[in-house]
C-alpha atoms as a PDB file:
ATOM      1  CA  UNK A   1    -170.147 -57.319-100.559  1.00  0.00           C
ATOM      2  CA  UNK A   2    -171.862 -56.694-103.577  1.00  0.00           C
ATOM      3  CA  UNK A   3    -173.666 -59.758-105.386  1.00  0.00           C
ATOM      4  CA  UNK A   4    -173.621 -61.734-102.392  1.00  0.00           C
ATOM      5  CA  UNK A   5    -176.490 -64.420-101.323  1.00  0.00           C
ATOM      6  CA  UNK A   6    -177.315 -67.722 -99.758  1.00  0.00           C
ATOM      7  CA  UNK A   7    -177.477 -70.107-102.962  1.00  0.00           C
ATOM      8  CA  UNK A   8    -176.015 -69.477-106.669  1.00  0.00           C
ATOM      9  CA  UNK A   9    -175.529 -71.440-109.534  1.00  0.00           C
ATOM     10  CA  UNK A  10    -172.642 -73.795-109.746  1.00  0.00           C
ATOM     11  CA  UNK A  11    -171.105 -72.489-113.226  1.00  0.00           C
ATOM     12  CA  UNK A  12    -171.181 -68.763-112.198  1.00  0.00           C
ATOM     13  CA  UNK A  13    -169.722 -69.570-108.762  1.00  0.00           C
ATOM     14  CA  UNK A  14    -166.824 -71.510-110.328  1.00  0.00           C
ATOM     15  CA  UNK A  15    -166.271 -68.535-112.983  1.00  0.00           C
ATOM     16  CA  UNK A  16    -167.163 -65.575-110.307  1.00  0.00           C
ATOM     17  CA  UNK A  17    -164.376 -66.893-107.760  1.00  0.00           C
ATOM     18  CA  UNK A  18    -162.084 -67.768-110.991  1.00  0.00           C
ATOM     19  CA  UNK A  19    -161.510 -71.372-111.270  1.00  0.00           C
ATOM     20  CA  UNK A  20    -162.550 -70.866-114.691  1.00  0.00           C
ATOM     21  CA  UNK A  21    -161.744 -67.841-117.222  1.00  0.00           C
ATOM     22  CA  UNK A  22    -165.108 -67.371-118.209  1.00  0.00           C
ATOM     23  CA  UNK A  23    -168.717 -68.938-117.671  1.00  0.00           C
ATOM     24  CA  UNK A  24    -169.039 -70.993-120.700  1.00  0.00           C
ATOM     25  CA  UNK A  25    -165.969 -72.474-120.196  1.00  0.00           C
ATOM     26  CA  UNK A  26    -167.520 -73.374-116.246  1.00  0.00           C
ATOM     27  CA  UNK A  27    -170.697 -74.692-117.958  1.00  0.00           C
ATOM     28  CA  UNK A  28    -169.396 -76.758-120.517  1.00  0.00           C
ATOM     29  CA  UNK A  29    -167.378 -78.361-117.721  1.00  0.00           C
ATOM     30  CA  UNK A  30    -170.306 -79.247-115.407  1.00  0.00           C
ATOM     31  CA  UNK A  31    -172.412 -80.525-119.027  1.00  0.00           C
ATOM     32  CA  UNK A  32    -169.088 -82.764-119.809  1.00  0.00           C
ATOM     33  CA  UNK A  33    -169.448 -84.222-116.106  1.00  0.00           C
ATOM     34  CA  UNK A  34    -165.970 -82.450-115.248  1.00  0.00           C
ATOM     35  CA  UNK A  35    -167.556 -81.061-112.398  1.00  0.00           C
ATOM     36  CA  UNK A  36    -168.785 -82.864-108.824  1.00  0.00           C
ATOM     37  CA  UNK A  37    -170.422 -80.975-106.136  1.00  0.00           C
ATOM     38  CA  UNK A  38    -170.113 -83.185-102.557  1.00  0.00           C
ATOM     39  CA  UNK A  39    -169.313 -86.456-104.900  1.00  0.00           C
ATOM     40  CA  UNK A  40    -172.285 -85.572-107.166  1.00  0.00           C
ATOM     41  CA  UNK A  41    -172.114 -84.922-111.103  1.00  0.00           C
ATOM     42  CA  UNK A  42    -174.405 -81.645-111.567  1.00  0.00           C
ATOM     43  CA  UNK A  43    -175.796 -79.678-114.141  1.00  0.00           C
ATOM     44  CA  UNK A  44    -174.534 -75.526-114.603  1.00  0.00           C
ATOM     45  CA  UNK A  45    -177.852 -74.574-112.938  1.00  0.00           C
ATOM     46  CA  UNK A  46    -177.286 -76.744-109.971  1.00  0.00           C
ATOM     47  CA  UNK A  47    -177.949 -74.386-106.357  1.00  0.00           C
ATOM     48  CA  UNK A  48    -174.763 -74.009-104.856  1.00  0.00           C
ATOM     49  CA  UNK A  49    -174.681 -73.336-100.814  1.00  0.00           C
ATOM     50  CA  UNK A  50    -171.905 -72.416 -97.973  1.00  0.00           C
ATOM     51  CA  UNK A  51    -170.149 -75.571 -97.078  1.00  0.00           C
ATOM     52  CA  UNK A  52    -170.136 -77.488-100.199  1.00  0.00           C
ATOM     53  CA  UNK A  53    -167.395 -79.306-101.506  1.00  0.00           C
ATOM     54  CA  UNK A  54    -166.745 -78.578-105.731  1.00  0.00           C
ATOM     55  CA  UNK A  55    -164.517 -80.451-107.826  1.00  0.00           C
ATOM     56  CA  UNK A  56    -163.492 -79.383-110.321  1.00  0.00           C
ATOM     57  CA  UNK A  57    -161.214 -81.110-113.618  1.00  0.00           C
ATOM     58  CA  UNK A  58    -159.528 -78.252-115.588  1.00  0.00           C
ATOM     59  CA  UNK A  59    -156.915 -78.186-117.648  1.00  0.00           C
ATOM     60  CA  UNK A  60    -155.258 -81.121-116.625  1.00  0.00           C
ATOM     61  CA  UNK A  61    -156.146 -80.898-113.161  1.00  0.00           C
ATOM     62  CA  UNK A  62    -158.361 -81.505-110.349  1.00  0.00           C
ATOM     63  CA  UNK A  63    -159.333 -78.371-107.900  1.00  0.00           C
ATOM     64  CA  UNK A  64    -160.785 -79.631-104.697  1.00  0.00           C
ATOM     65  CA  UNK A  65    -162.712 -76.363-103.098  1.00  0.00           C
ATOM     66  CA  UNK A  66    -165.195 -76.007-100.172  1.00  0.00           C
ATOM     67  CA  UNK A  67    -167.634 -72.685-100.315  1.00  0.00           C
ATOM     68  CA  UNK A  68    -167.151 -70.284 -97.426  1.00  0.00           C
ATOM     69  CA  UNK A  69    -169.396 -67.939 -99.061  1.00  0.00           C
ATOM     70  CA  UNK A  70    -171.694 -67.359-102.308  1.00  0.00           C
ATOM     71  CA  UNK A  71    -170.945 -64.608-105.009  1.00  0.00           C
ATOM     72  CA  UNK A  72    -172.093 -64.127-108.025  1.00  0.00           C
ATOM     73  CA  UNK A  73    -170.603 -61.172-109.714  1.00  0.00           C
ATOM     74  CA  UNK A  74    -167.085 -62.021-110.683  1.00  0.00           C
ATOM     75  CA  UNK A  75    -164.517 -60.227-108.786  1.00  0.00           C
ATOM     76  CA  UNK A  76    -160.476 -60.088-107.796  1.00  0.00           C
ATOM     77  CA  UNK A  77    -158.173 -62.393-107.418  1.00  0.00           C
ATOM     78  CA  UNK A  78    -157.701 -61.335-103.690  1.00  0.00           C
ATOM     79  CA  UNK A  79    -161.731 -61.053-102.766  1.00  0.00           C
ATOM     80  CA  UNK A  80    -162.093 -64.694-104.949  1.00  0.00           C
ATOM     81  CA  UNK A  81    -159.330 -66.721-102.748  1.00  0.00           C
ATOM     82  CA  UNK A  82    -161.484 -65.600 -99.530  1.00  0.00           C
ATOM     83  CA  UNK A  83    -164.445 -67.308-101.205  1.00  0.00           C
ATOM     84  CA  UNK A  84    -163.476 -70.649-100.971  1.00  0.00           C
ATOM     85  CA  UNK A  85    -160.753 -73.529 -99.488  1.00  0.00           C
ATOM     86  CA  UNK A  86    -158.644 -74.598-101.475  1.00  0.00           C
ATOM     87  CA  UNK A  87    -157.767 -78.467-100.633  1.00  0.00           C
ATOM     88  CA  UNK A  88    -156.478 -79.510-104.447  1.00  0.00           C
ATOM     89  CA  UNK A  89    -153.168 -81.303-104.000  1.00  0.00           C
ATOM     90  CA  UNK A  90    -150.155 -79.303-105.504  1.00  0.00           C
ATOM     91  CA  UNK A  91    -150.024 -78.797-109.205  1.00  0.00           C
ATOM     92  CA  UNK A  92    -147.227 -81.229-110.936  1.00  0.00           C
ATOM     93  CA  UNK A  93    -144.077 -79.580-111.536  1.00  0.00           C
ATOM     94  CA  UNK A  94    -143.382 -78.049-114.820  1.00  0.00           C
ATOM     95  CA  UNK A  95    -141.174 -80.362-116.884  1.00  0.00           C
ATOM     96  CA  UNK A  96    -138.183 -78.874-118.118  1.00  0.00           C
ATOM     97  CA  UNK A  97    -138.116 -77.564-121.754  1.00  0.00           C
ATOM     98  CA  UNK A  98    -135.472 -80.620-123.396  1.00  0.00           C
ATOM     99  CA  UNK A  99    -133.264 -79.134-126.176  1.00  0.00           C
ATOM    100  CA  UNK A 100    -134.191 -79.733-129.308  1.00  0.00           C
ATOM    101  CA  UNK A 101    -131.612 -79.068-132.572  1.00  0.00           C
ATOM    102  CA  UNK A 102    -133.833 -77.083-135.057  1.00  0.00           C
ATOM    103  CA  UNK A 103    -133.341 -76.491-138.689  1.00  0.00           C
ATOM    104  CA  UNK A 104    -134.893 -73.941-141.119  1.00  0.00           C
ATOM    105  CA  UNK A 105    -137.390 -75.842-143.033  1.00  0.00           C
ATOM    106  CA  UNK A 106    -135.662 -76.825-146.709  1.00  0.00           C
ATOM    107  CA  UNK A 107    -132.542 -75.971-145.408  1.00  0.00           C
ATOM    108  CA  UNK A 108    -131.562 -79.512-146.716  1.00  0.00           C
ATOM    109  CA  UNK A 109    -129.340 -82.268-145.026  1.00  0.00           C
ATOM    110  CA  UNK A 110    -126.826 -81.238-142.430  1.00  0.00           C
ATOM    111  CA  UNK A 111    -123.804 -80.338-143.626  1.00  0.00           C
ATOM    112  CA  UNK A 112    -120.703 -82.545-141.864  1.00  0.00           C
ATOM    113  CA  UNK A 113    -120.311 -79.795-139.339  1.00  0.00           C
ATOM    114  CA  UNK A 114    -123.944 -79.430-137.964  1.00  0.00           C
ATOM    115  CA  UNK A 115    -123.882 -83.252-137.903  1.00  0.00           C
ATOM    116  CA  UNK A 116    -121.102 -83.686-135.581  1.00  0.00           C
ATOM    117  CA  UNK A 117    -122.693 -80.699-133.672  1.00  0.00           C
ATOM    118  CA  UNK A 118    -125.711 -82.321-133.265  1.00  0.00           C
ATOM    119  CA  UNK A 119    -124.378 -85.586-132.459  1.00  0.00           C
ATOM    120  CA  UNK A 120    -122.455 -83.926-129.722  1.00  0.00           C
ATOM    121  CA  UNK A 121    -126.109 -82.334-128.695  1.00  0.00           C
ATOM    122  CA  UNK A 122    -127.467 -85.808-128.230  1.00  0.00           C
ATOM    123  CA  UNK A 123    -124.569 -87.259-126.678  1.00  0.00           C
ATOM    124  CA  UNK A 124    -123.987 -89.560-129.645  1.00  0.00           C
ATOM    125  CA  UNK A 125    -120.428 -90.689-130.185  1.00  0.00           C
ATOM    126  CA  UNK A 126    -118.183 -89.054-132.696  1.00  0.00           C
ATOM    127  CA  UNK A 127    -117.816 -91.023-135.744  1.00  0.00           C
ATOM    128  CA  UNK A 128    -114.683 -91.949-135.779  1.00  0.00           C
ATOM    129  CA  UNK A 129    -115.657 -93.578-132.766  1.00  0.00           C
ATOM    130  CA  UNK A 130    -118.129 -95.404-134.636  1.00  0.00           C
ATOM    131  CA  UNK A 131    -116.070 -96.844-136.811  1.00  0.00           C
ATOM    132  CA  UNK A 132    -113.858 -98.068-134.514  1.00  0.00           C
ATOM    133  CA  UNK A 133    -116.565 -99.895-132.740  1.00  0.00           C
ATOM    134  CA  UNK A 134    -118.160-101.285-135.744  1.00  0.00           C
ATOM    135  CA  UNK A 135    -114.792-103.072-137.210  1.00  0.00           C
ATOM    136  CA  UNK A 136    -113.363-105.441-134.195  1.00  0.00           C
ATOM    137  CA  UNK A 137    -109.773-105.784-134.928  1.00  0.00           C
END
């Protein structure tokens, strides 16, 4: 395979087998200390061998990866997943997107109708029913 070798940097490992969408992005990650080679904080230049264990925090999430072998020239998706293990725990599931009653912006106060609708949305009781619980007979 083209590009391949014994050692390579850490940052254009991470972005050649794409853990990262581009290189900056991979260095500024090992410079903030987001990135731990076999427990280790490192530097973008650090030398990079077959065997090692990267972690990696990225958007909200830790990648645990061991090398199986060293590129540097980025490639596929399909030619990148044979570069590495992947041992990161499962991503968190997605949260579900909550309804949210939207109004045009100056659109002014809700009119009686689009009140009761969105108390209905929220699962707020009518108002009648509010009444009726705020005077005891």
């Amino acid at each position: 395979m083209a590009g391949e070798q014994l050692s390579a940097r850490v940052d254009a490992w991470i972005w050649s087998v794409r853990l990262t969408k581009t290189r900056s992005i991979a260095s500024d990650a090992c410079r903030g200390g987001h990135v731990r080679v076999n427990g280790v904080r490192v530097k973008p230049a650090q030398v990079l061998r077959v065997g090692d264990e990267v972690r990696l925090r990225h958007e909200g999430r830790e990648r645990i990866v061991v090398v199986s072998r060293i590129i540097t020239k980025r490639v596929g998706a399909a030619a990148a997943a044979e570069c590495y293990v992947d041992k990161s725990p499962p991503p968190p599931p997605r949260e579900e997107a909550v309804t949210v009653a939207v109004r045009a912006r100056g659109a002014g106060r809700p009119t009686k109708r689009e009140r009761r609708s969105i108390d209905k949305l929220l699962g707020r009781p009518a108002v009648e029913e509010r009444r009726r619980q705020a005077r005891p007979e």
